[in-house]
N, C-alpha and C. Protein backbone atom coordinates (compact mmCIF):
# COMPACT_ATOMS: atom_id res chain seq x y z
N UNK A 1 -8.91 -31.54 1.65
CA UNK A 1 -10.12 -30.80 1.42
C UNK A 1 -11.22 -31.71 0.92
N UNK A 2 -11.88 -32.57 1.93
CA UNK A 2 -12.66 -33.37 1.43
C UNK A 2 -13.91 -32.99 1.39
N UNK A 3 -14.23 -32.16 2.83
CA UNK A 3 -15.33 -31.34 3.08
C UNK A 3 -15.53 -29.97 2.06
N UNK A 4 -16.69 -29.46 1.68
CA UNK A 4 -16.98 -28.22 0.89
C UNK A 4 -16.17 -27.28 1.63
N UNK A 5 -16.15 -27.10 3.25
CA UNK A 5 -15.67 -26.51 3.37
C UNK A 5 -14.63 -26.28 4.12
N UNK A 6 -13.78 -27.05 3.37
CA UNK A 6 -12.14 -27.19 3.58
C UNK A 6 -11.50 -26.41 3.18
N UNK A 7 -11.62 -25.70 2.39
CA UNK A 7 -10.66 -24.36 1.64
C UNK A 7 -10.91 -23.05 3.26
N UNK A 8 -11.81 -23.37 3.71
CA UNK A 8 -12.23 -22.06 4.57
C UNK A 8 -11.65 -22.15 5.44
N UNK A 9 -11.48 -23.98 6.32
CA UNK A 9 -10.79 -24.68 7.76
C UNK A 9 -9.36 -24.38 7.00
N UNK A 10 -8.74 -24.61 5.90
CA UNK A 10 -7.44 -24.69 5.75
C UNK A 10 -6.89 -23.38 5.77
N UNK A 11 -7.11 -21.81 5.07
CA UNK A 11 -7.34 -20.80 5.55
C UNK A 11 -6.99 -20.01 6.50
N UNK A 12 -8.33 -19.84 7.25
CA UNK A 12 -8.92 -19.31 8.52
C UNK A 12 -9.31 -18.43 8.72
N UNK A 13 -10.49 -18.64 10.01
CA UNK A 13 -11.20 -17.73 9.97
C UNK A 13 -11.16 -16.30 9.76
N UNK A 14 -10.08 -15.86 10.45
CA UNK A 14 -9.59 -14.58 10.34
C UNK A 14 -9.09 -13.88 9.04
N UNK A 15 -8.64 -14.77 8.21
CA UNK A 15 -7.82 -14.55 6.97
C UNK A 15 -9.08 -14.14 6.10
N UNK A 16 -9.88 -14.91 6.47
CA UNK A 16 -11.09 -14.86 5.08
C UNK A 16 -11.75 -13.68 5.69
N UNK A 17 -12.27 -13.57 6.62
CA UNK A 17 -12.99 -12.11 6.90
C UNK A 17 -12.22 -11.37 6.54
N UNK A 18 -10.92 -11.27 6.44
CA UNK A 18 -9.93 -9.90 6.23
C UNK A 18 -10.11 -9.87 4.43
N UNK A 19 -10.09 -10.82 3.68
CA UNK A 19 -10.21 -11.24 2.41
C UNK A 19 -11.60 -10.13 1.97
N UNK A 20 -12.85 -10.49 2.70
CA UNK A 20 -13.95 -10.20 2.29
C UNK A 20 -14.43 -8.89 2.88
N UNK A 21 -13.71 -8.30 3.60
CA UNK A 21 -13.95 -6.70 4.25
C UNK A 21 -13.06 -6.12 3.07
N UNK A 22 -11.61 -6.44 2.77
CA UNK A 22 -11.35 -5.66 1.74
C UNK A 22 -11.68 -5.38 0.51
N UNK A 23 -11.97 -6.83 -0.23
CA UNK A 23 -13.22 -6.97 -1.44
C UNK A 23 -14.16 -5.83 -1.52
N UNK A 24 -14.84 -6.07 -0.36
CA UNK A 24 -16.47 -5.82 -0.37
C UNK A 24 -15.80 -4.06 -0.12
N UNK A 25 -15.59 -3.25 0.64
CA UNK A 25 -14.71 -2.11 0.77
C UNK A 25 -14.07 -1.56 -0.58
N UNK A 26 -13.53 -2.51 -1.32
CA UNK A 26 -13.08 -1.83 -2.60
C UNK A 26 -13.79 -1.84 -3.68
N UNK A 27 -15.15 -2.93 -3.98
CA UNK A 27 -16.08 -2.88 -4.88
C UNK A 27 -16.57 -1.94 -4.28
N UNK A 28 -17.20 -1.28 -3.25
CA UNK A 28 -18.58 -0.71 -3.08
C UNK A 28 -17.64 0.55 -2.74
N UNK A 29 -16.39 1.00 -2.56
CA UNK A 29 -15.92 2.04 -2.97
C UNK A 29 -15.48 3.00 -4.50
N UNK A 30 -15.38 1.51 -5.03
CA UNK A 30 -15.22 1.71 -6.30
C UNK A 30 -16.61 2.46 -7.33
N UNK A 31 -18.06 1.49 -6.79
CA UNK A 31 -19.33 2.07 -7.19
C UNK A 31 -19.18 2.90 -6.60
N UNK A 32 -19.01 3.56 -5.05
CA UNK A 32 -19.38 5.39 -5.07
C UNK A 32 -18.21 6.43 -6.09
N UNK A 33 -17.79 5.45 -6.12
CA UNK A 33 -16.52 6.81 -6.79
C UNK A 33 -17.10 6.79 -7.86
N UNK A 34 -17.50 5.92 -8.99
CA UNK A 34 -17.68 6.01 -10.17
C UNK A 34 -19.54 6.91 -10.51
N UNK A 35 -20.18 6.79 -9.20
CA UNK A 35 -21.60 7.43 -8.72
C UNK A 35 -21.08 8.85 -9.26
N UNK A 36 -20.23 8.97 -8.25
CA UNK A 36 -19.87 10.72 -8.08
C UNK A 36 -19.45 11.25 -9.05
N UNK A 37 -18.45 10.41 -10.12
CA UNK A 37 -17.66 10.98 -11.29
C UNK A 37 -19.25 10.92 -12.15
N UNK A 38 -19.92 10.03 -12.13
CA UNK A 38 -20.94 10.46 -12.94
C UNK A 38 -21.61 11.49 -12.84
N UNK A 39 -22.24 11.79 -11.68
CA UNK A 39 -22.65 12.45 -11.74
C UNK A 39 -22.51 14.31 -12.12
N UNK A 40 -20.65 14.03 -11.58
CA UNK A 40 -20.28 15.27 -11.69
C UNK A 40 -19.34 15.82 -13.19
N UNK A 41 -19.36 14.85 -13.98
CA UNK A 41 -18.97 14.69 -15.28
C UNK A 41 -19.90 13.93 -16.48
N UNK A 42 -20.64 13.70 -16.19
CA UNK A 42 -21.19 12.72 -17.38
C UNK A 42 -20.52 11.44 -17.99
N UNK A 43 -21.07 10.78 -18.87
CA UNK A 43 -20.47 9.62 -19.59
C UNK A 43 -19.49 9.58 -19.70
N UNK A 44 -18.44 10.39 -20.08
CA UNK A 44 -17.17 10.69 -20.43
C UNK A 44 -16.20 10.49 -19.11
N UNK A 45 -16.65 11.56 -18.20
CA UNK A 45 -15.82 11.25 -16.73
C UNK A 45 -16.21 9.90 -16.42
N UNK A 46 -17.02 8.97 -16.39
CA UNK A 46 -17.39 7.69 -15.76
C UNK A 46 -16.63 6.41 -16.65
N UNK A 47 -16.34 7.45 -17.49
CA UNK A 47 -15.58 6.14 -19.10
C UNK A 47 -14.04 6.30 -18.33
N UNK A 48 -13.73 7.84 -18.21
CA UNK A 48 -12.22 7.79 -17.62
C UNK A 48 -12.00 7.52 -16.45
N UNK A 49 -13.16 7.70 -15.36
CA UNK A 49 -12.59 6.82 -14.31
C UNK A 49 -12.49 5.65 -13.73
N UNK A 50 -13.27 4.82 -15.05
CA UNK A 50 -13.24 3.25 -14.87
C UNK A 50 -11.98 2.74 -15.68
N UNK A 51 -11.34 3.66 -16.58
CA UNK A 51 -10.38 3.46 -17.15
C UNK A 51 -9.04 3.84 -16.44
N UNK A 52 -9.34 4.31 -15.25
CA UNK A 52 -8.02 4.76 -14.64
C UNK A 52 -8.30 4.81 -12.98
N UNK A 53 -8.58 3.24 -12.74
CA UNK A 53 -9.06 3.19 -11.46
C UNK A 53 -7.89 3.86 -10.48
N UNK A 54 -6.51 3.77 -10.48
CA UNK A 54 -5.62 4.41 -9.22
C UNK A 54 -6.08 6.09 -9.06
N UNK A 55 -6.54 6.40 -10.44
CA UNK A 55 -6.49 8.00 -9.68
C UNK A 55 -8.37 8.02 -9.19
N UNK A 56 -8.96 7.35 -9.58
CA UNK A 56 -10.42 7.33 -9.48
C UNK A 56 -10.43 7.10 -8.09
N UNK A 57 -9.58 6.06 -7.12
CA UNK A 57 -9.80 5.67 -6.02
C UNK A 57 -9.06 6.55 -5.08
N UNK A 58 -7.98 7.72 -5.56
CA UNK A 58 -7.14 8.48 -4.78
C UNK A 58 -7.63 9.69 -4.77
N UNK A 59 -8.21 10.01 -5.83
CA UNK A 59 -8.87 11.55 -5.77
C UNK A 59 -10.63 12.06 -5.68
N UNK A 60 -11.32 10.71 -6.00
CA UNK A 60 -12.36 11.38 -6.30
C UNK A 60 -13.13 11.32 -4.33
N UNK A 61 -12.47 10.13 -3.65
CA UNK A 61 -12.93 10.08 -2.34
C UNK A 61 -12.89 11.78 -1.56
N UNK A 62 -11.70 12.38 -1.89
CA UNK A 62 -11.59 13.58 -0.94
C UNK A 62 -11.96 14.48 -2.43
N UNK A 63 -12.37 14.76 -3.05
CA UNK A 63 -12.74 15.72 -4.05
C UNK A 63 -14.45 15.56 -3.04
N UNK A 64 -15.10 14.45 -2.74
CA UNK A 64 -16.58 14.41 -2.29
C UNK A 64 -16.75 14.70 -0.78
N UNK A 65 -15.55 14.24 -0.45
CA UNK A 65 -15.37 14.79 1.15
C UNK A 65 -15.22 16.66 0.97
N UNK A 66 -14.27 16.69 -0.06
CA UNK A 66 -13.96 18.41 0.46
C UNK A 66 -15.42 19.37 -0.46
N UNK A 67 -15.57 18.99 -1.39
CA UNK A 67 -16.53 19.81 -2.37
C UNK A 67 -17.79 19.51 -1.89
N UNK A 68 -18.39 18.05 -1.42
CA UNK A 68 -19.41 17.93 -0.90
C UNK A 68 -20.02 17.51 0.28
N UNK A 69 -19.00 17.14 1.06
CA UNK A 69 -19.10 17.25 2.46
C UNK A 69 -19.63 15.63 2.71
N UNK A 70 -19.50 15.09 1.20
CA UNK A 70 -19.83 13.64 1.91
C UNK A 70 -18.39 12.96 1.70
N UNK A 71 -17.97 12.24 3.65
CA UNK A 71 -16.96 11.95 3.60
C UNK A 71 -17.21 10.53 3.64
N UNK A 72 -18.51 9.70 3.29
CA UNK A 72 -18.60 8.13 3.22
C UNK A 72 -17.69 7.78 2.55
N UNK A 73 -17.64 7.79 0.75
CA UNK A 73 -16.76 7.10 0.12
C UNK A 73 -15.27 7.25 0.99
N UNK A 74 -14.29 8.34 1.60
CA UNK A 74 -13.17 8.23 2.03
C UNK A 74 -13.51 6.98 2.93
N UNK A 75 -14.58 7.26 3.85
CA UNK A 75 -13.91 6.32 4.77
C UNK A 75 -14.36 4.85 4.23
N UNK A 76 -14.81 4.35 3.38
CA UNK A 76 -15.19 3.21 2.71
C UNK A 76 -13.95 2.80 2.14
N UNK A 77 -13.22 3.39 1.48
CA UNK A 77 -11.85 3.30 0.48
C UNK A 77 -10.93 3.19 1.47
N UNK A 78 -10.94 4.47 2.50
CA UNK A 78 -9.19 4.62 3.24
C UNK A 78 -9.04 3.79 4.97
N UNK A 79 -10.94 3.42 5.14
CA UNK A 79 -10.95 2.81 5.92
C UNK A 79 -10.93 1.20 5.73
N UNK A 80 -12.00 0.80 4.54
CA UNK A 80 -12.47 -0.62 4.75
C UNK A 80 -11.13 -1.13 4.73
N UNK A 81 -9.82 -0.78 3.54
CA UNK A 81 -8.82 -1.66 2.94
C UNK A 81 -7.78 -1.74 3.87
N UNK A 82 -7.68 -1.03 4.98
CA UNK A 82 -6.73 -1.20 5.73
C UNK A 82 -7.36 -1.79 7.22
N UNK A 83 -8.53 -1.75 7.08
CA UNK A 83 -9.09 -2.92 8.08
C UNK A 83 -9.06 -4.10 7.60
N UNK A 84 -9.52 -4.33 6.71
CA UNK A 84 -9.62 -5.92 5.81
C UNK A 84 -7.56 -6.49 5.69
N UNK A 85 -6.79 -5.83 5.74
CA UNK A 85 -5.91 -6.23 5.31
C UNK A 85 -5.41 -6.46 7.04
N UNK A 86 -5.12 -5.72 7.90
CA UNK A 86 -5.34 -5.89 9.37
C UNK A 86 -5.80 -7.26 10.26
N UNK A 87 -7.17 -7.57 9.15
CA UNK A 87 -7.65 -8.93 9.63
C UNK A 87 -7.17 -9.82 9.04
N UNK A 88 -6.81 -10.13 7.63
CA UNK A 88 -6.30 -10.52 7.13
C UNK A 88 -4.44 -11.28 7.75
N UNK A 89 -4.18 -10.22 8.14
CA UNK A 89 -2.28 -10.38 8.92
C UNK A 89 -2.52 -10.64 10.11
N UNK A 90 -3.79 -10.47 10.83
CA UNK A 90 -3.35 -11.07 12.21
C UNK A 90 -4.19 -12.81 11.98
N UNK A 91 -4.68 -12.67 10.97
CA UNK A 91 -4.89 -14.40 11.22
C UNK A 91 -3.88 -14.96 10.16
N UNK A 92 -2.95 -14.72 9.36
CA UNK A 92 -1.63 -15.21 9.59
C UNK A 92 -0.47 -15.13 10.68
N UNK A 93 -0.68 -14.49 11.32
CA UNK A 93 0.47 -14.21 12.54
C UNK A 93 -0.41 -14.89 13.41
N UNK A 94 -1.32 -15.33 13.66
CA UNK A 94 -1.96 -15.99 14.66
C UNK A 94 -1.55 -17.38 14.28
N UNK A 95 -1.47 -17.77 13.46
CA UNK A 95 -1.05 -19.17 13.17
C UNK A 95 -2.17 -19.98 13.28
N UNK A 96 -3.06 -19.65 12.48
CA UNK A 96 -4.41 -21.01 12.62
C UNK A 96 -3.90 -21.83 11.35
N UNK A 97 -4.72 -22.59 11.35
CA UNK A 97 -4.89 -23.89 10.49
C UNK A 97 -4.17 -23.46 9.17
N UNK A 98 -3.45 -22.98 8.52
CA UNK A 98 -3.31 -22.54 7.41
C UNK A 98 -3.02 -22.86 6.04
N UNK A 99 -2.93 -24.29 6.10
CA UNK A 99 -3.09 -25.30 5.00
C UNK A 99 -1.99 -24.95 4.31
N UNK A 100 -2.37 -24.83 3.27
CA UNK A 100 -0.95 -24.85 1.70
C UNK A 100 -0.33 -23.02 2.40
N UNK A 101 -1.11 -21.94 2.49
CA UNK A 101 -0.35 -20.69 2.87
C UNK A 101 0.18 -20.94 3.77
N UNK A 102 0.16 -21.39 5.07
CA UNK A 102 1.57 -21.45 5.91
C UNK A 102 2.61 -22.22 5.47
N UNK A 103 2.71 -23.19 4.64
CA UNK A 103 3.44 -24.08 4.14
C UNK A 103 4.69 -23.15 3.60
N UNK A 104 3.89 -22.54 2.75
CA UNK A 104 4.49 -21.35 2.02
C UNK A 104 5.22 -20.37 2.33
N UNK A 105 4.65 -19.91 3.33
CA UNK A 105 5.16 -19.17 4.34
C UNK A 105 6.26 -19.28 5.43
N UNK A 106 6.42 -21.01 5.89
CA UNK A 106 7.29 -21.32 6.53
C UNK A 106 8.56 -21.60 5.51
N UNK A 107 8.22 -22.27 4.48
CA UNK A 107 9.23 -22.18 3.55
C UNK A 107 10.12 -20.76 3.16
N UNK A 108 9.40 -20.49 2.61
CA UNK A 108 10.47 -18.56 3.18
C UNK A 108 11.00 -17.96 4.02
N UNK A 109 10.29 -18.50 5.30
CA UNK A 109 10.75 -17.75 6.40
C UNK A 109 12.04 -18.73 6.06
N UNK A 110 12.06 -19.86 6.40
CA UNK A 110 13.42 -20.70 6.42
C UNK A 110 14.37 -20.79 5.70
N UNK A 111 13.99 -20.32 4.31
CA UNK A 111 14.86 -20.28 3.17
C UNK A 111 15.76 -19.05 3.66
N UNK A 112 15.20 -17.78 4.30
CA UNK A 112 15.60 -16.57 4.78
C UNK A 112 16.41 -16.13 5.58
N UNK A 113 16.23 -17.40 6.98
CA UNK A 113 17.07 -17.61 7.83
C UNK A 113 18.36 -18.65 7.26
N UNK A 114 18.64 -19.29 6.41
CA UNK A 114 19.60 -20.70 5.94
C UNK A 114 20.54 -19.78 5.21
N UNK A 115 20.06 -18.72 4.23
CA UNK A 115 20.92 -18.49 3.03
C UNK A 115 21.37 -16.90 3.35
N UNK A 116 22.56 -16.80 3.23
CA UNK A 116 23.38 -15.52 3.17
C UNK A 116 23.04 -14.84 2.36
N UNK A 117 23.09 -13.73 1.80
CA UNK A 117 23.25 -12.63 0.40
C UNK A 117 24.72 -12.52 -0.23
N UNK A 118 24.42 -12.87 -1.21
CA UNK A 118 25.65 -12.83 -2.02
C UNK A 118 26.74 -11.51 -2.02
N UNK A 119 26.12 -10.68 -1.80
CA UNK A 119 27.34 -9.66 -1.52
C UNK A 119 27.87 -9.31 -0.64
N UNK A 120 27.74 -10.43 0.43
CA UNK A 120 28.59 -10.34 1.60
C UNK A 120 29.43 -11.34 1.28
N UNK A 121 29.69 -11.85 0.31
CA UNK A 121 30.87 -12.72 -0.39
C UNK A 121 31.11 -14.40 0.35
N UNK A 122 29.66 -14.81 0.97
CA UNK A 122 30.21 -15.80 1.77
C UNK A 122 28.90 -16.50 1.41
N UNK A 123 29.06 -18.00 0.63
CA UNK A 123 27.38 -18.72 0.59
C UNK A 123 27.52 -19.91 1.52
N UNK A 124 26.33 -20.70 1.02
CA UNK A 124 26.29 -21.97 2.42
C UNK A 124 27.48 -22.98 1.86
N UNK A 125 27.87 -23.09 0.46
CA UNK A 125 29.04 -24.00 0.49
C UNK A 125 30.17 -23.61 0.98
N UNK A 126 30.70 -22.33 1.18
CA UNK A 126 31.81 -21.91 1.68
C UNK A 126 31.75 -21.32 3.29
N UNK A 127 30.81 -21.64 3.84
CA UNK A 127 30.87 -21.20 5.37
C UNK A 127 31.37 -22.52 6.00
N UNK A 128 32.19 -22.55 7.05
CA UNK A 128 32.46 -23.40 7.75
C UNK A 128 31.35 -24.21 8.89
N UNK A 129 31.05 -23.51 9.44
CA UNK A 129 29.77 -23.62 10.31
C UNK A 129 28.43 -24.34 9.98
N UNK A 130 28.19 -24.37 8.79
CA UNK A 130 26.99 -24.74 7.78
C UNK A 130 26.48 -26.62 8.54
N UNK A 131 25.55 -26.92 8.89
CA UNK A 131 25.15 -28.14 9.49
C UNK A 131 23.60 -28.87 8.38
N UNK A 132 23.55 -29.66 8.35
CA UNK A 132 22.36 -30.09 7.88
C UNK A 132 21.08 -29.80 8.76
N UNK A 133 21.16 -29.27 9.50
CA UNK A 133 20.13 -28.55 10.55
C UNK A 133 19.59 -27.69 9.81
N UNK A 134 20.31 -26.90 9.15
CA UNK A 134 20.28 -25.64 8.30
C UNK A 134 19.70 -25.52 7.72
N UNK A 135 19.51 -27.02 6.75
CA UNK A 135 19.29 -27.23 5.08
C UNK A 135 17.69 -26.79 5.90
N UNK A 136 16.36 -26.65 4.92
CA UNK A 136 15.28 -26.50 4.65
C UNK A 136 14.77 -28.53 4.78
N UNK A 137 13.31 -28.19 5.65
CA UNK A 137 12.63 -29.67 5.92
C UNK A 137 12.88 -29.92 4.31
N UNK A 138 12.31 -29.09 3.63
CA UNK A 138 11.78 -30.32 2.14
C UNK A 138 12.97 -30.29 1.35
N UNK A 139 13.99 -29.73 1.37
CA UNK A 139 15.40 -29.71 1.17
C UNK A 139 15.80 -31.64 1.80
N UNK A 140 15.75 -31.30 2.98
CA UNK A 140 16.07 -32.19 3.82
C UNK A 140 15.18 -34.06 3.37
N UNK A 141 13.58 -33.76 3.05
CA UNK A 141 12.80 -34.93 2.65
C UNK A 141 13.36 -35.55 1.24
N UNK A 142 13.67 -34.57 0.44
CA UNK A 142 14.11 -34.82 -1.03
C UNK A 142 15.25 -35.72 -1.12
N UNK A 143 16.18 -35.80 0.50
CA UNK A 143 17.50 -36.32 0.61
C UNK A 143 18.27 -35.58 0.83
N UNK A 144 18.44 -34.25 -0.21
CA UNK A 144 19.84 -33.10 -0.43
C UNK A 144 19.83 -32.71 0.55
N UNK A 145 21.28 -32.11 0.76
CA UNK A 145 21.88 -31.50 1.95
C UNK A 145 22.11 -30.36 1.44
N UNK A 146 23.25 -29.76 1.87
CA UNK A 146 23.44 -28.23 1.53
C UNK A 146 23.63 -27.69 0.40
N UNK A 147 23.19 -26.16 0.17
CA UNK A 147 23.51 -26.08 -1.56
C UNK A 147 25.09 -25.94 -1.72
């Protein structure tokens, strides 16, 4: 990351738009909800629903859809976050540039595929079959072989 904007190339494009649709979707859902509790409670409702954002963001969207017929905040809340997260997973499954998160990511996947669950009573030292193929790359760079 030598360039300013290396955190963004390492990333990707897709990941960060999905990043910043859900953000921006849950702040500016969050201000209408807390609009509406004001308005329809005073100081007090706007104190408790900043104090108890899960039910502020689950109830007050369809309390304004059904009581007032404005259904913006729902679809700001029930739409933006599951678009943003959408963009977000297909530019990891797309496999761009992904710097330190795919790293991460391949490491798990591999750790996932190598190692049994213990309550099937069988680990990688006691399988017969077990190859250094198996072991994990940075398993493998460190020197160690199997656990």
């Amino acid at each position: 990351m030598d360039a300013p904007g290396g955190l963004l190339k390492d990333v990707g494009m897709l990941v960060w738009s999905g990043i910043l649709v859900w953000f921006v979707a849950g702040v500016w859902g969050g201000f209408l909800c807390l609009r509406i509790i004001f308005d329809v409670l005073g100081i007090w409702g706007l104190v408790a629903g900043f104090l108890l954002p899960p039910i502020t963001a689950l109830s007050v969207p369809l309390y304004a859809g059904i009581a007032h017929g404005n259904w913006f905040p729902l679809i700001i809340i029930y739409g933006g976050s599951p678009v943003g997260a959408a963009l977000a997973v297909v530019g990891l499954r797309r496999g761009d540039n992904l710097g330190a998160l795919s790293l991460l990511q391949r490491s798990i996947f591999a750790r996932s595929r190598t190692t049994r669950p213990g309550h099937l009573g069988a680990s990688l030292r006691s399988a017969p079959d077990t190859t250094a193929a198996q072991t994990s790359p940075a398993r493998q760079a460190r020197g160690g072989g199997l656990r």
